[in-house]
N, C-alpha and C. Protein backbone atom coordinates (compact mmCIF):
# COMPACT_ATOMS: atom_id res chain seq x y z
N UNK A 1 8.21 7.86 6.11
CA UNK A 1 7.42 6.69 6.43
C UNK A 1 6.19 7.14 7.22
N UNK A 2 4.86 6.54 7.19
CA UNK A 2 4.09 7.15 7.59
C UNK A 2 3.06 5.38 7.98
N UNK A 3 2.59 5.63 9.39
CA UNK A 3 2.21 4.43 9.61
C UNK A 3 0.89 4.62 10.18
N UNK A 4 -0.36 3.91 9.58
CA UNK A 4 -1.63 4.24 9.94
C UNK A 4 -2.58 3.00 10.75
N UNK A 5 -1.51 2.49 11.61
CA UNK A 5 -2.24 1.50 12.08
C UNK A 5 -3.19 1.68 13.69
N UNK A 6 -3.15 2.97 13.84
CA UNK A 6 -3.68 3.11 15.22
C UNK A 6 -5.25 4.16 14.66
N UNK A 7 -6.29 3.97 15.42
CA UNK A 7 -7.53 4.14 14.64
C UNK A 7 -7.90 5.52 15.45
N UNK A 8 -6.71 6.05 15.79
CA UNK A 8 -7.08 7.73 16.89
C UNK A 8 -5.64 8.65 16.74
N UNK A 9 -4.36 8.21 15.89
CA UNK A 9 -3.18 8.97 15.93
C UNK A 9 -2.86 8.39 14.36
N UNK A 10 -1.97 9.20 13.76
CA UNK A 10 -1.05 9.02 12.44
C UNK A 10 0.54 9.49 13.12
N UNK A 11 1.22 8.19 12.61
CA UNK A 11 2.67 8.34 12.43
C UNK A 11 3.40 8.74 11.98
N UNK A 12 4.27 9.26 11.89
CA UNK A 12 5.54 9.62 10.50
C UNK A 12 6.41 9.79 11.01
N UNK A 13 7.30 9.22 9.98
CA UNK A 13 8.59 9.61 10.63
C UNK A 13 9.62 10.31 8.94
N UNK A 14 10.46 11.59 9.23
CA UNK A 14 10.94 11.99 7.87
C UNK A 14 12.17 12.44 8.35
N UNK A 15 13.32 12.12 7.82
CA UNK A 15 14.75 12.57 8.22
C UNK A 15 14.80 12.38 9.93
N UNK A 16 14.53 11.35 10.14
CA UNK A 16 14.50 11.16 11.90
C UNK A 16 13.93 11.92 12.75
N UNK A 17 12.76 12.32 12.33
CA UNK A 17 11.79 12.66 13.31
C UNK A 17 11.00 12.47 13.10
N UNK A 18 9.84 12.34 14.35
CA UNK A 18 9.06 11.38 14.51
C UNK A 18 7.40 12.73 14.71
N UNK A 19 6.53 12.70 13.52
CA UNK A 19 4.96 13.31 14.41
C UNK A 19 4.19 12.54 14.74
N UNK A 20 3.53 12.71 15.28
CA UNK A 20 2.22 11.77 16.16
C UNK A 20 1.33 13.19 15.95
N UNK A 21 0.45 11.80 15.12
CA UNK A 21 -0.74 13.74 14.96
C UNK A 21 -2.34 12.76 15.39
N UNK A 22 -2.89 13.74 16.59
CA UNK A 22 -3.99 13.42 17.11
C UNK A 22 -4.86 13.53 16.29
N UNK A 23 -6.31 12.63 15.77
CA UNK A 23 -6.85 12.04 15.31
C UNK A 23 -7.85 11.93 15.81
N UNK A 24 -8.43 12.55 16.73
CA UNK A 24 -9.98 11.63 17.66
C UNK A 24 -11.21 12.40 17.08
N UNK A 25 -11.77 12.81 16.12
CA UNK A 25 -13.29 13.55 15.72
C UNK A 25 -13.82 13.10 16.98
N UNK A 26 -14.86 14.22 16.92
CA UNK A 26 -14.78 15.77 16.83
C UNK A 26 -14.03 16.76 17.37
N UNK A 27 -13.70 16.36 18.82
CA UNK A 27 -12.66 17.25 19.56
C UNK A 27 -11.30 16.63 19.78
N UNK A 28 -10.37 15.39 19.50
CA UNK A 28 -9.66 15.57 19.90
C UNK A 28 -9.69 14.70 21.56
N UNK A 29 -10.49 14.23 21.97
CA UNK A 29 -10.76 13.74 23.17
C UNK A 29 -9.15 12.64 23.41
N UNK A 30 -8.98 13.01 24.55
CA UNK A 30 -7.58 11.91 25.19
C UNK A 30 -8.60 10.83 26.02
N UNK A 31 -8.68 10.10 25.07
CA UNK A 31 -9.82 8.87 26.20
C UNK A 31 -9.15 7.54 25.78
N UNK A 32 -9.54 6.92 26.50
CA UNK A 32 -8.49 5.24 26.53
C UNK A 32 -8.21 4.36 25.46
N UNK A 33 -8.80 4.87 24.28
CA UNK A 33 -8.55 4.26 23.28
C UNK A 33 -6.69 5.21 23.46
N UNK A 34 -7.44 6.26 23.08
CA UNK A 34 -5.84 6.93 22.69
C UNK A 34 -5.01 7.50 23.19
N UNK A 35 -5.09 7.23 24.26
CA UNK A 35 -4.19 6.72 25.55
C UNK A 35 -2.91 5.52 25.50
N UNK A 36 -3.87 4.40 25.06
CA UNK A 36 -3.53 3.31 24.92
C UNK A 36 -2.57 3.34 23.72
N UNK A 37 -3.48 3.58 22.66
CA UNK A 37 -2.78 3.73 20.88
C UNK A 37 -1.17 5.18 21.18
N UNK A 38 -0.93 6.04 22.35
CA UNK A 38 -0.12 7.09 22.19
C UNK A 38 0.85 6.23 22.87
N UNK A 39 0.85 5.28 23.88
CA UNK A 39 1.56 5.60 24.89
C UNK A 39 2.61 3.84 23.72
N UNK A 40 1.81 2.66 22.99
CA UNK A 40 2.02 2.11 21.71
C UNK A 40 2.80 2.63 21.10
N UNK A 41 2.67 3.82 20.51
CA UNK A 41 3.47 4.36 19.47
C UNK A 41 4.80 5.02 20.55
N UNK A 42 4.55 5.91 21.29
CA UNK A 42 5.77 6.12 22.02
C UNK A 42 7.15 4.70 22.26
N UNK A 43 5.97 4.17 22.96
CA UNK A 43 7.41 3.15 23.33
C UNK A 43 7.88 2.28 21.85
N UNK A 44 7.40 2.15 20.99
CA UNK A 44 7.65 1.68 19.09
C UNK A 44 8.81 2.66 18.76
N UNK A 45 8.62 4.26 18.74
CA UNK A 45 9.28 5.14 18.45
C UNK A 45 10.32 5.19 19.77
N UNK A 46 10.45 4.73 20.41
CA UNK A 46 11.53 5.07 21.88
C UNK A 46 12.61 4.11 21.42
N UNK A 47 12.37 2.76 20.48
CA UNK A 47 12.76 1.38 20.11
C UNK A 47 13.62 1.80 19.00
N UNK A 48 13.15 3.11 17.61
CA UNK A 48 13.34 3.03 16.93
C UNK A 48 15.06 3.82 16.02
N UNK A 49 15.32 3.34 16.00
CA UNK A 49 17.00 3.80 15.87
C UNK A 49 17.08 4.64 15.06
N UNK A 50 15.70 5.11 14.29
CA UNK A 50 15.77 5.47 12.69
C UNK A 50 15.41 6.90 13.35
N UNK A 51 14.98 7.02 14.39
CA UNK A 51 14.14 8.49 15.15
C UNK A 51 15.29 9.25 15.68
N UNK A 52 16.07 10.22 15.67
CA UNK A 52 16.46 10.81 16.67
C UNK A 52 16.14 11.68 17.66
């Protein structure tokens, strides 16, 4: 499963695990968008029973 709703990280999840792959052109910057959008997906994936 692969979920593209955050506009600075990509989701997936395959046999219960979970990547979070950073996304920010050009460098990669940790700034409050994706901050916000990581810390979203963490607690989604912390929820998710399907993740081990």
């Amino acid at each position: 499963m692969t979920t593209n709703v955050y506009s600075t990280l990509h989701v997936s999840i395959e046999d219960g695990v979970a990547r979070i792959v950073l996304d920010n052109p050009p460098v990669n910057v940790l700034d409050a968008t994706m901050m916000r959008e990581l810390r979203t997906a963490l607690d989604a994936l912390r929820g998710d029973s399907s993740v081990r």
